[in-house]
Protein backbone atom coordinates (compact mmCIF):
# COMPACT_ATOMS: atom_id res chain seq x y z
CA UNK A 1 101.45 130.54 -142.21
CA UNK A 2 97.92 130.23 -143.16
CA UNK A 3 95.06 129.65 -140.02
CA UNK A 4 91.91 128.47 -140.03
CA UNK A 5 88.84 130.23 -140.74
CA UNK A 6 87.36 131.70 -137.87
CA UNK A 7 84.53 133.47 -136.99
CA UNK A 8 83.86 137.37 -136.05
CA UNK A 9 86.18 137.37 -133.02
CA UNK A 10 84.14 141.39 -132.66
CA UNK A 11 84.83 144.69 -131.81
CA UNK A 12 88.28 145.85 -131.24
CA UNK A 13 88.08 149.68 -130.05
CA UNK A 14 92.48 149.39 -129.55
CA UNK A 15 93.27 148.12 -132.94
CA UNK A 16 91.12 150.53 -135.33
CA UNK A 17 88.02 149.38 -137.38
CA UNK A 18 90.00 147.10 -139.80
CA UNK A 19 91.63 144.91 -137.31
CA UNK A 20 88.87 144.66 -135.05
CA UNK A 21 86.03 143.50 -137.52
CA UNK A 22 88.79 140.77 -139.19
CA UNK A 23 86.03 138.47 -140.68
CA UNK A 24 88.69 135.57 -140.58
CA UNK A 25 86.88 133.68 -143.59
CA UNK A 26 89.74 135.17 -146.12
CA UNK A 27 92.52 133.35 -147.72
CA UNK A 28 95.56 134.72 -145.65
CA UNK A 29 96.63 135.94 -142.39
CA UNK A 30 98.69 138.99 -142.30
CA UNK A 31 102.63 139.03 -141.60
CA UNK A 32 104.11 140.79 -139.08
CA UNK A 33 106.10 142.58 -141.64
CA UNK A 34 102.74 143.27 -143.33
CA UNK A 35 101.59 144.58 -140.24
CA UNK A 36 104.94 146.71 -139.50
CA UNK A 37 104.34 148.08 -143.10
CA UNK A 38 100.98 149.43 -142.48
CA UNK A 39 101.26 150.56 -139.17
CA UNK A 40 103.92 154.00 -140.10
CA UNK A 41 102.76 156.17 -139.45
CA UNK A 42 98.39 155.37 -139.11
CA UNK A 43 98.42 152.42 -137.05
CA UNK A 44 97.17 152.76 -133.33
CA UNK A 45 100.24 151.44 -132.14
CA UNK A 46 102.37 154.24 -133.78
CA UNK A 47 100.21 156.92 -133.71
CA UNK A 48 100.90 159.91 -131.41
CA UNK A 49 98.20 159.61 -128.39
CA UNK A 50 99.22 157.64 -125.21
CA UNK A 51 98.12 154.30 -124.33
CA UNK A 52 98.78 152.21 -121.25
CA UNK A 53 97.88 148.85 -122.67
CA UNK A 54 100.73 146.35 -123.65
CA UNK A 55 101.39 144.67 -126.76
CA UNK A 56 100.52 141.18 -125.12
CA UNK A 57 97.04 142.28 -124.65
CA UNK A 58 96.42 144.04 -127.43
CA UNK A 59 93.85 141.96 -129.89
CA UNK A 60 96.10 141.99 -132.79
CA UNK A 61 98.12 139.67 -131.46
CA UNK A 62 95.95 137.26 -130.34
CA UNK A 63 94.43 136.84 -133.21
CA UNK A 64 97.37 136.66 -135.00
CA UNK A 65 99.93 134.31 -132.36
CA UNK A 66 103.10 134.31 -134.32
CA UNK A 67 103.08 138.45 -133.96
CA UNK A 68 102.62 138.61 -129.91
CA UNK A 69 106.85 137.88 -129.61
CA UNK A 70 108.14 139.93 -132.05
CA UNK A 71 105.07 142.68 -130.79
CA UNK A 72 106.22 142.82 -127.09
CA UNK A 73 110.16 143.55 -127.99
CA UNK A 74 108.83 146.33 -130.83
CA UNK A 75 106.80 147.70 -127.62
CA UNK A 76 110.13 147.38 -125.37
CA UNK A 77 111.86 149.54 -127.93
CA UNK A 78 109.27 151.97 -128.75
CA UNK A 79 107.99 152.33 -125.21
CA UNK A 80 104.38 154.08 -124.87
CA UNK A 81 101.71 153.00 -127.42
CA UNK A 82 98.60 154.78 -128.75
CA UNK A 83 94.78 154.31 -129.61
CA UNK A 84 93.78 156.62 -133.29
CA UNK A 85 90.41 158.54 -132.80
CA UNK A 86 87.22 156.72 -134.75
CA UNK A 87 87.67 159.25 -137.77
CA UNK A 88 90.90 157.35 -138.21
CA UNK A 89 89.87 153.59 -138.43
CA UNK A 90 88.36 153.85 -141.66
CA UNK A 91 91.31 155.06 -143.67
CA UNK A 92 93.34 152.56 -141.97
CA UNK A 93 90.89 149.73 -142.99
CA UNK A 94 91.68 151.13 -146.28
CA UNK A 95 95.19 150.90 -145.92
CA UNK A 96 95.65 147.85 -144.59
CA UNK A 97 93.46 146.26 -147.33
CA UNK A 98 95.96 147.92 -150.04
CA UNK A 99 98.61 146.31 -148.57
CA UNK A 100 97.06 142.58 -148.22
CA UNK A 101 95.61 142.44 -151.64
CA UNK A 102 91.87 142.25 -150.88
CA UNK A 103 90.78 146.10 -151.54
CA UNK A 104 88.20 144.74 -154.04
CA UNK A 105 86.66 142.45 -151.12
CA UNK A 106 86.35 145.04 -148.35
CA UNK A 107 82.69 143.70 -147.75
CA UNK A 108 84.68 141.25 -145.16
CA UNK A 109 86.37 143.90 -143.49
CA UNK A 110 85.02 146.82 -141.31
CA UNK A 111 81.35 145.76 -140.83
CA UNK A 112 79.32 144.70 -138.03
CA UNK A 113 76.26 143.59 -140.30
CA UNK A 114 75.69 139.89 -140.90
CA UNK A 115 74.79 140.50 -143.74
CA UNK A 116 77.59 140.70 -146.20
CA UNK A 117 78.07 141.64 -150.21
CA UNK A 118 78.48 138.17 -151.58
CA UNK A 119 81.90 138.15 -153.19
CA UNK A 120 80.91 135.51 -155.76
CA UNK A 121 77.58 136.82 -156.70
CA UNK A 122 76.56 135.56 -160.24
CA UNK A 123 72.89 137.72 -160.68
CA UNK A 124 71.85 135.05 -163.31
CA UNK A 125 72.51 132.27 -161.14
CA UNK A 126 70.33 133.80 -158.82
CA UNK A 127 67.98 134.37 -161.30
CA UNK A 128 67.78 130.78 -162.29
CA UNK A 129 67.80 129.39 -158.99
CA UNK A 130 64.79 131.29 -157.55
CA UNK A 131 62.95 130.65 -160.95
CA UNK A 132 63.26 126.94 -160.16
CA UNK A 133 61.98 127.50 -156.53
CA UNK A 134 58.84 128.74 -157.70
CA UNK A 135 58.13 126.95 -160.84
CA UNK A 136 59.13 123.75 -159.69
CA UNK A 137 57.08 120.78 -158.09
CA UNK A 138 56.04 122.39 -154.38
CA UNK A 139 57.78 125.67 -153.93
CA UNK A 140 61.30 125.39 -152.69
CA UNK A 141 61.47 127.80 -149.53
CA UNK A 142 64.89 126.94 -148.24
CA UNK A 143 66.53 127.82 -151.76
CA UNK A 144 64.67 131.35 -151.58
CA UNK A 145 65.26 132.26 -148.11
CA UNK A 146 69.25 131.04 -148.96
CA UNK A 147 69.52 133.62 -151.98
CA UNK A 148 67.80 136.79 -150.29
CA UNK A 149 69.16 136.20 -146.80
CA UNK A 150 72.80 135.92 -148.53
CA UNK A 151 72.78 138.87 -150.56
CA UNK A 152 73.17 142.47 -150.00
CA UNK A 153 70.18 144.48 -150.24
CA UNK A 154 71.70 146.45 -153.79
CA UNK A 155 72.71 142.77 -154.70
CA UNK A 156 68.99 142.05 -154.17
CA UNK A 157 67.92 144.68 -156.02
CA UNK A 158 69.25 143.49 -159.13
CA UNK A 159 68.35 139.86 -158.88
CA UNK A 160 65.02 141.68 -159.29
CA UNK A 161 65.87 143.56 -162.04
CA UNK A 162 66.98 141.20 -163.81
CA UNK A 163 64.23 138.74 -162.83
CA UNK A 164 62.19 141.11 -164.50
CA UNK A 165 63.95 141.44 -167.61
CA UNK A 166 64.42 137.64 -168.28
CA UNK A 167 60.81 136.88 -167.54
CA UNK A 168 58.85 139.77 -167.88
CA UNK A 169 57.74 139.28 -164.19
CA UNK A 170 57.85 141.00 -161.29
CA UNK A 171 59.73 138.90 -159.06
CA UNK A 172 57.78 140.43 -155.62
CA UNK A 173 54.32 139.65 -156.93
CA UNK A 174 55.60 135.85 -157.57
CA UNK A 175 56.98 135.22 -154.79
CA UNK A 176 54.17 136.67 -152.79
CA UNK A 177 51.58 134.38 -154.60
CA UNK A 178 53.83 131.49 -154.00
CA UNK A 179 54.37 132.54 -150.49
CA UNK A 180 52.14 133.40 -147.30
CA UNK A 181 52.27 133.83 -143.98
CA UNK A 182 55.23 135.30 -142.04
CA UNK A 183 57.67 134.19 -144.27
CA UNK A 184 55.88 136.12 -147.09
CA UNK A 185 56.53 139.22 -145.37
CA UNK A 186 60.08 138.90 -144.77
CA UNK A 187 60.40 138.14 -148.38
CA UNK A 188 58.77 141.55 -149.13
CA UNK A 189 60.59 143.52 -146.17
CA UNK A 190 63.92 141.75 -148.15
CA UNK A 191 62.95 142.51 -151.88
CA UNK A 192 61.89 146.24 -150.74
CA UNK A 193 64.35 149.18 -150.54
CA UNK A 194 65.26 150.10 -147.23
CA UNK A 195 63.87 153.82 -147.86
CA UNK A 196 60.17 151.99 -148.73
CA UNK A 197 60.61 149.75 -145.93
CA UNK A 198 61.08 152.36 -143.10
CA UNK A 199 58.46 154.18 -144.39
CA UNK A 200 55.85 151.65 -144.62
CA UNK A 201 56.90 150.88 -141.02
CA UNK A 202 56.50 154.26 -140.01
CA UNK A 203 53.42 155.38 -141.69
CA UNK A 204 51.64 151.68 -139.75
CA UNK A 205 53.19 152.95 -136.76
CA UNK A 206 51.55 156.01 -137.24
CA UNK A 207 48.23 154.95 -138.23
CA UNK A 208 48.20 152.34 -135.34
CA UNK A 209 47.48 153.89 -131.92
CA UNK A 210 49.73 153.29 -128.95
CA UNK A 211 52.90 152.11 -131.63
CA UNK A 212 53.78 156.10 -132.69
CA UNK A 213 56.31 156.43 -129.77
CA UNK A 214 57.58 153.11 -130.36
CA UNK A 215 58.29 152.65 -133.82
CA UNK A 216 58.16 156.33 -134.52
CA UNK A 217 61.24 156.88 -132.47
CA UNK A 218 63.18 154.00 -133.60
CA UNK A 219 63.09 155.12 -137.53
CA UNK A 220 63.07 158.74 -136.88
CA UNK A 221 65.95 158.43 -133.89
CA UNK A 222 68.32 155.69 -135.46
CA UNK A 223 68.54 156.22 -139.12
CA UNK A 224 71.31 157.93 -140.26
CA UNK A 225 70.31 161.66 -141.51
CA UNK A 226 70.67 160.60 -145.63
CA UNK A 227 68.53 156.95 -144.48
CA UNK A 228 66.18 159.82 -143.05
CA UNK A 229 66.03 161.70 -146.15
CA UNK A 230 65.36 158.88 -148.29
CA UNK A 231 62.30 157.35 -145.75
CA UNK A 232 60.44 160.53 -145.54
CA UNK A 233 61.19 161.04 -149.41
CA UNK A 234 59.52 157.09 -150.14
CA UNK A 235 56.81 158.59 -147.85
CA UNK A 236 55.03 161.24 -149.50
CA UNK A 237 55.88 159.00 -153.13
CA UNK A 238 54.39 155.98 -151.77
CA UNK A 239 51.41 157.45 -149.82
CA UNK A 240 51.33 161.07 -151.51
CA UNK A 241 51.56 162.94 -148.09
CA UNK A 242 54.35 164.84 -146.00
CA UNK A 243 55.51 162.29 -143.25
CA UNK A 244 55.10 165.41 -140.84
CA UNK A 245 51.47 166.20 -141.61
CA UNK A 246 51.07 162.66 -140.66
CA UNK A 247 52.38 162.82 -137.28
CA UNK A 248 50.72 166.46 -137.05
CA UNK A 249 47.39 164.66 -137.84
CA UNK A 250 48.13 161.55 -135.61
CA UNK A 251 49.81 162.90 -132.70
CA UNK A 252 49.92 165.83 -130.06
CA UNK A 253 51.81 167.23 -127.23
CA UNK A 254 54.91 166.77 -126.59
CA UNK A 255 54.75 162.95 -128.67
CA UNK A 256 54.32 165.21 -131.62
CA UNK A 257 57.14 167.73 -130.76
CA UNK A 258 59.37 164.67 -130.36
CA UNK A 259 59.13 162.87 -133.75
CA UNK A 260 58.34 165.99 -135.45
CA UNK A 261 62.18 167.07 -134.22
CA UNK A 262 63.41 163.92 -135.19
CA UNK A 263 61.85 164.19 -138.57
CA UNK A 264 63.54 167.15 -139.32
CA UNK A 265 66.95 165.25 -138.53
CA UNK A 266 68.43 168.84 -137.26
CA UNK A 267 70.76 166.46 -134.95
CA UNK A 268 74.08 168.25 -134.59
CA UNK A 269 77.04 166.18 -135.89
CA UNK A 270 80.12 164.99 -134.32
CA UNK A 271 82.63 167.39 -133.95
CA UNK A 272 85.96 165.73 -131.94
CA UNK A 273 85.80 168.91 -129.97
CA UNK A 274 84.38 168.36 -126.01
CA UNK A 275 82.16 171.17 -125.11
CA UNK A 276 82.33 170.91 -121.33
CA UNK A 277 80.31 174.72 -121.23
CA UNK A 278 77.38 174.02 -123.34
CA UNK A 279 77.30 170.10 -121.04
CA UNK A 280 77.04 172.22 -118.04
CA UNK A 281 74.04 174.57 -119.42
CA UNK A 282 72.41 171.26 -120.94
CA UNK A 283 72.67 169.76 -117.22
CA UNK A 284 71.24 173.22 -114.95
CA UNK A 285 68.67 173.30 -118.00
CA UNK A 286 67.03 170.12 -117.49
CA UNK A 287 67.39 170.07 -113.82
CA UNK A 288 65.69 173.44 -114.09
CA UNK A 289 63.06 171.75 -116.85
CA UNK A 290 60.44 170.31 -114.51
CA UNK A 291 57.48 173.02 -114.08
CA UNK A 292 54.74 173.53 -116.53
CA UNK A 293 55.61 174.29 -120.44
CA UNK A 294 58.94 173.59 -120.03
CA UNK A 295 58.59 170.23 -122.07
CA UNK A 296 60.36 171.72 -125.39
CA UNK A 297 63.01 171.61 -123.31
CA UNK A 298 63.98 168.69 -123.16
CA UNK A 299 63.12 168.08 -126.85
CA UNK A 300 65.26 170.64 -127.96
CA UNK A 301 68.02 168.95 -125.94
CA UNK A 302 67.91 165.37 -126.88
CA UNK A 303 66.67 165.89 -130.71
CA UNK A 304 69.67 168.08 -131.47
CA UNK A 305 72.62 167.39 -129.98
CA UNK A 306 74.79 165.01 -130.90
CA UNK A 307 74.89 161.34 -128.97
CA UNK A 308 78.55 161.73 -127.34
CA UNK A 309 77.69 165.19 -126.49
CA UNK A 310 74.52 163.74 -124.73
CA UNK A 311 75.99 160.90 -123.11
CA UNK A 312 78.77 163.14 -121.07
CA UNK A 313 75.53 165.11 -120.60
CA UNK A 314 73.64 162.28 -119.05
CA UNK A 315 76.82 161.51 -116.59
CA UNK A 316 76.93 164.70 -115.33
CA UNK A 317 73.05 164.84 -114.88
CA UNK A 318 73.59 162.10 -112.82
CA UNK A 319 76.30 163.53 -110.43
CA UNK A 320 74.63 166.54 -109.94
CA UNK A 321 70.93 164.98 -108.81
CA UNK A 322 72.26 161.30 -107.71
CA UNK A 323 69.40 159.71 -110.01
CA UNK A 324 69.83 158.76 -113.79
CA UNK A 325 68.44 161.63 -116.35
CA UNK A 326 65.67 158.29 -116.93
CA UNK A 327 64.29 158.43 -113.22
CA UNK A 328 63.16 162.28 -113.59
CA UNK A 329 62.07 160.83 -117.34
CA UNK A 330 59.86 158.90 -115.62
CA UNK A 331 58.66 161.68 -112.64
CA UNK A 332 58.22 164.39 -115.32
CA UNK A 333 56.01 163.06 -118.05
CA UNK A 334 53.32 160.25 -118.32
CA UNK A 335 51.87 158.21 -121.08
CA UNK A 336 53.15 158.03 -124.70
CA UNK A 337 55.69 161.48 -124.07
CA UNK A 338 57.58 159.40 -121.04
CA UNK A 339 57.58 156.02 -123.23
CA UNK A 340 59.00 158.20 -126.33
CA UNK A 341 61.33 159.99 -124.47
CA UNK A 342 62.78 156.56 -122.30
CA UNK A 343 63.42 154.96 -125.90
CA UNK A 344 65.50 158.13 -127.17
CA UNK A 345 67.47 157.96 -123.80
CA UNK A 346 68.07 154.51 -124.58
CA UNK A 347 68.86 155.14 -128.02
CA UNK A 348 71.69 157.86 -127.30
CA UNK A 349 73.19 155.77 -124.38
CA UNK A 350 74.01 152.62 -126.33
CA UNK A 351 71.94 151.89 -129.85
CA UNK A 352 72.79 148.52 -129.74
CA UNK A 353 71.47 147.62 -125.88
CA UNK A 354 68.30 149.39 -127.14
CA UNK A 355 67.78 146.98 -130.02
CA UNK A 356 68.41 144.08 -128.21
CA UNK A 357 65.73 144.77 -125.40
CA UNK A 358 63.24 145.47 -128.27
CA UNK A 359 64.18 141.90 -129.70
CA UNK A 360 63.74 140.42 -126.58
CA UNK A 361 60.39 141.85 -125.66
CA UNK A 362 59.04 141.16 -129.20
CA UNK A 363 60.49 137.50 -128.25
CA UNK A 364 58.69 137.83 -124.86
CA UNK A 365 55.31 138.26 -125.98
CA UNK A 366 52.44 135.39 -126.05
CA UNK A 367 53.02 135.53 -129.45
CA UNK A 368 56.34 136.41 -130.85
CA UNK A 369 56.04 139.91 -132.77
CA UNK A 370 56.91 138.95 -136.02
CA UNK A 371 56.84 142.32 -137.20
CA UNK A 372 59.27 143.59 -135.27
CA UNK A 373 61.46 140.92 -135.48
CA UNK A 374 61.44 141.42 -139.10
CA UNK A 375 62.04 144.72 -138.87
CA UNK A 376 65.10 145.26 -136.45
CA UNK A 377 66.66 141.98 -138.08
CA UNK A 378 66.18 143.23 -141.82
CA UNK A 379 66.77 146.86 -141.23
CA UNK A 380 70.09 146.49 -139.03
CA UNK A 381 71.89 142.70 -141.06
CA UNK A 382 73.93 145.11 -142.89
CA UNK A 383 74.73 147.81 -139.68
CA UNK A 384 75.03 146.77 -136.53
CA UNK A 385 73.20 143.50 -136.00
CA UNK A 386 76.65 141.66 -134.29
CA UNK A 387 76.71 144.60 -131.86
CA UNK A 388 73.37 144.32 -130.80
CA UNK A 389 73.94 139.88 -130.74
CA UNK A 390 76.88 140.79 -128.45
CA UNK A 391 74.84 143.14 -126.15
CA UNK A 392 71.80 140.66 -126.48
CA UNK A 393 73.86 137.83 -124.93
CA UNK A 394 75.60 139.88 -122.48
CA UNK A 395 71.93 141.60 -120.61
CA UNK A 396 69.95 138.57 -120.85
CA UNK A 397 72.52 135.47 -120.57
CA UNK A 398 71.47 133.71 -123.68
CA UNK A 399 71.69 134.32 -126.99
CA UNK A 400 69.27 135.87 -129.94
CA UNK A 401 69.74 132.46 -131.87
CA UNK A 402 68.69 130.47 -129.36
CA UNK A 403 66.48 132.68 -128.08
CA UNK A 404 64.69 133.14 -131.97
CA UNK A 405 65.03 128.89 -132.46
CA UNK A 406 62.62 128.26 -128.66
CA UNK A 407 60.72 131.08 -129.87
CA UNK A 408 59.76 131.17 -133.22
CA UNK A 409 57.80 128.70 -135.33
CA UNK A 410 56.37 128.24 -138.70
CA UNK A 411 58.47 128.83 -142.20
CA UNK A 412 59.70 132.58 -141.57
CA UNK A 413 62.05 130.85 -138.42
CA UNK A 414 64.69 129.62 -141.37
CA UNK A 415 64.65 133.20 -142.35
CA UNK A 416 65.03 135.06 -139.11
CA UNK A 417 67.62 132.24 -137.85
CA UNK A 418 69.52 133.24 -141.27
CA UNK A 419 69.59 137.04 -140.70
CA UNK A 420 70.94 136.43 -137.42
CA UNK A 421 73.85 134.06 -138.86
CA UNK A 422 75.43 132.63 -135.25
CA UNK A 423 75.33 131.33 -132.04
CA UNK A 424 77.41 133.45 -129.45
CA UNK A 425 78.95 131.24 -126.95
C-alpha cells in the first residue's frame, strides 16, 4: 500500500542509519515481508545485543503502520530485541536498498544534509537554464539560486564545467558580474570546492584578529581528517604558503598550540573498544593540569583523542570535581586560549548543538553575520545540517527558518532559506 510523501521524520539511533534517515519522498513503502527479508541476520531487531525497547515503540513501525501488528507478535515469539553498533548501519542501508530496488538512488537514504544529489539532474538543462538567467532581460535570481541550492556540490561542479565548455565562459566570473551583494557571495561559496572554501575561510580567519579561535577551530576541529587534508592542501595552492606557518606567524601561546594540533589532524580514531584506564589518567591529568606550563596538557588531551573517548572523559571529570570540565575551562585560561578551548569542548560534546549556537549568535547580532551564515549553511547542507535544525529548535524554542526569514533581508535570504529546506514544527 503506497503512503504519502512525507518529510524527514529524523534520526532513528534503534533502527540503524537506513531506517532512520527514510527520506519518505520515494515511490514505495517497504513490506513487512521486505522488511523480514532484510532484517536476517543484520537488522537491529535480530542482531545479537540486548534491547529493552518493544516493537510498538520502535520507529519502524510507526512510520510504517501496517507493520506495528504483525511486529509486536514477531517480538512475542522472538522475545529480547537488539540495537547494531554505528559501524553496522551503513551496510544495512546498503542492504536494505538492494532489496527495495533503489540502490542507484541512495542520495535519499542515510543522510542528514539538506542538500541532496538530484536524481534527475540533466547538466545541460542546467546549463541552459542559468544561461537564460543571466542573459536575459533583468537577471533572473530565483532561477539561479533554484539550480545551485538544488544540486550537489560535484553536481555543481560540472554545471560549471560544462558551462565552460558550451560558452567558453567561466560561469563564476558571470555570475559574479551579474550578481552583488550577499547573494553574490553565496553564489561563489556554492560554485567553489569545499577544499577552496574552508581555506579561504580559514586563511580570513587568520588574517583577521580576534576570529583565529573562532573560525580556526571550527575548520580545523570539525572537518573530517581527508576534508582536512584537502583545505590545508587548497591552502598553500591558493595562497602559496603552509597553513601552519600562517597560524605560527598569526598566533601564539597556547591559541597557536591549539590549531597548530588540530592542523596536524593527529586525532585518534574510533576504535569500539572502551578504554576506562587511559579515561581515568585523562581525568587525574587535567585535574592535576592547573599550575604554570601545564597548558600542553590539555591540548594534547582534547586534540588527540577521539570524541567518544573524550566525552566519557568529560563525565567522569565531572564526578570527580562536581563542576563541568568547561567551568575550570573558564578558571584556567583567559582571552582567545579559554574562547578556543570552550568551542572544542563544545565541539566534542555534541557537533551539532555547537553549530546551532553559532547560527544563532550570527542571527543575534545588529547585523546578521552573513558570513557565517554562509558558511555553516554551505559547508554542513550535505552533512549534518538536519541535526543541527533539530538541536537549533530544541535550545532556543524556534526554529532556524523562522529564525533566518525575521532575520535576514536583501536577495541572499531566498538562498539561505533554500539551504535550510524546512520549517520544524
Amino acid at each position: 500500500m503506497r503512503q504519502q510523501p512525507r518529510e524527514f521524520l529524523g534520526w532513528d539511533p534503534l533502527c540503524g542509519e537506513g531506517w532512520g534517515a527514510l527520506l519518505a519522498t520515494q515511490e514505495l513503502v517497504p513490506t513487512w515481508a521486505q522488511h523480514q527479508a532484510v532484517t536476517t541476520p543484520a537488522h537491529p531487531h535480530t542482531s545479537g545485543h540486548s534491547c529493552t525497547h518493544q516493537f510498538r515503540k520502535c520507529t519502524c513501525w510507526s512510520r510504517y503502520p501496517s507493520w506495528g501488528l504483525q511486529g509486536e507478535r514477531q517480538a512475542a515469539a522472538s522475545g529480547a530485541m537488539s540495537v547494531t553498533s554505528e559501524k553496522m548501519g551503513l551496510s544495512l542501508t546498503q542492504e536494505i536498498l538492494s532489496y527495495l530496488g533503489l540502490a542507484n538512488k541512495t542520495a535519499a537514504w542515510g543522510t542528514l544534509g539538506t542538500l541532496r544529489t538530484f536524481l534527475s539532474f540533466s547538466v545541460d538543462k542546467d546549463v541552459q537554464r542559468l544561461l537564460r538567467a543571466i542573459t536575459g532581460q533583468g537577471v533572473d535570481r530565483t532561477a539561479i539560486v533554484d539550480v545551485l541550492t538544488n544540486r550537489s556540490r560535484e553536481q555543481r561542479q560540472l554545471i560549471a564545467q560544462a558551462f565552460r565548455e558550451r560558452t567558453q565562459q567561466d560561469l563564476l566570473k558571470s555570475l559574479q558580474a551579474a550578481l552583488s551583494g550577499h547573494l553574490e557571495g553565496i553564489v561563489v561559496a556554492l560554485l567553489q570546492p569545499a577544499a577552496r572554501l574552508d581555506a579561504r575561510e580559514l586563511r580570513t580567519a587568520l588574517k583577521d584578529s580576534g576570529a583565529a579561535e573562532d573560525v580556526g577551530v571550527e575548520i580545523l576541529a570539525t572537518r573530517t581528517p581527508p576534508q582536512l587534508q584537502e583545505c590545508l592542501a587548497a591552502y598553500k595552492h591558493d595562497f602559496q604558503v603552509e597553513a601552519e606557518e600562517d597560524i605560527k606567524s598569526e598566533t601564539s601561546g597556547t591559541l597557536q598550540d591549539l590549531l597548530l594540533a588540530l592542523a596536524k589532524g593527529g586525532r585518534e580514531s574510533y576504535s569500539e573498544i572502551i578504554d576506562y584506564n587511559l579515561a581515568e589518567q585523562d581525568v587525574q591529568a587535567l585535574k592535576q593540569a592547573e599550575g604554570p606550563s601545564t597548558e600542553g596538557i590539555w591540548v594534547l588531551i582534547l586534540t588527540q583523542r577521539n570524541p567518544e573517548h573524550l566525552v566519557r572523559v568529560f563525565d567522569q571529570y565531572q564526578r570527580r570535581t562536581g563542576h563541568e570540565l568547561e567551568h575550570t575551562v573558564r578558571n584556567r585560561f583567559h582571552g582567545d586560549a579559554q574562547r578556543a578551548l570552550l568551542s572544542l569542548a563544545s565541539v566534542i560534546r555534541n557537533t551539532a548543538l555547537y553549530f546551532a549556537h553559532k547560527l544563532h549568535q550570527a542571527l543575534q547580532e545588529t547585523e546578521p553575520n552573513y558570513q557565517a551564515l554562509m558558511r555553516i549553511l554551505i559547508s554542513r547542507s550535505e552533512t549534518d545540517l538536519l541535526s543541527i535544525r533539530a538541536e537549533f529548535r530544541r535550545k532556543f524554542g524556534k526554529s532556524l527558518y523562522s529564525s533566518l526569514q525575521d532575520a535576514v533581508k536583501g536577495d541572499c535570504r531566498l538562498a539561505l532559506l533554500a539551504l535550510c529546506r524546512a520549517e520544524d514544527l
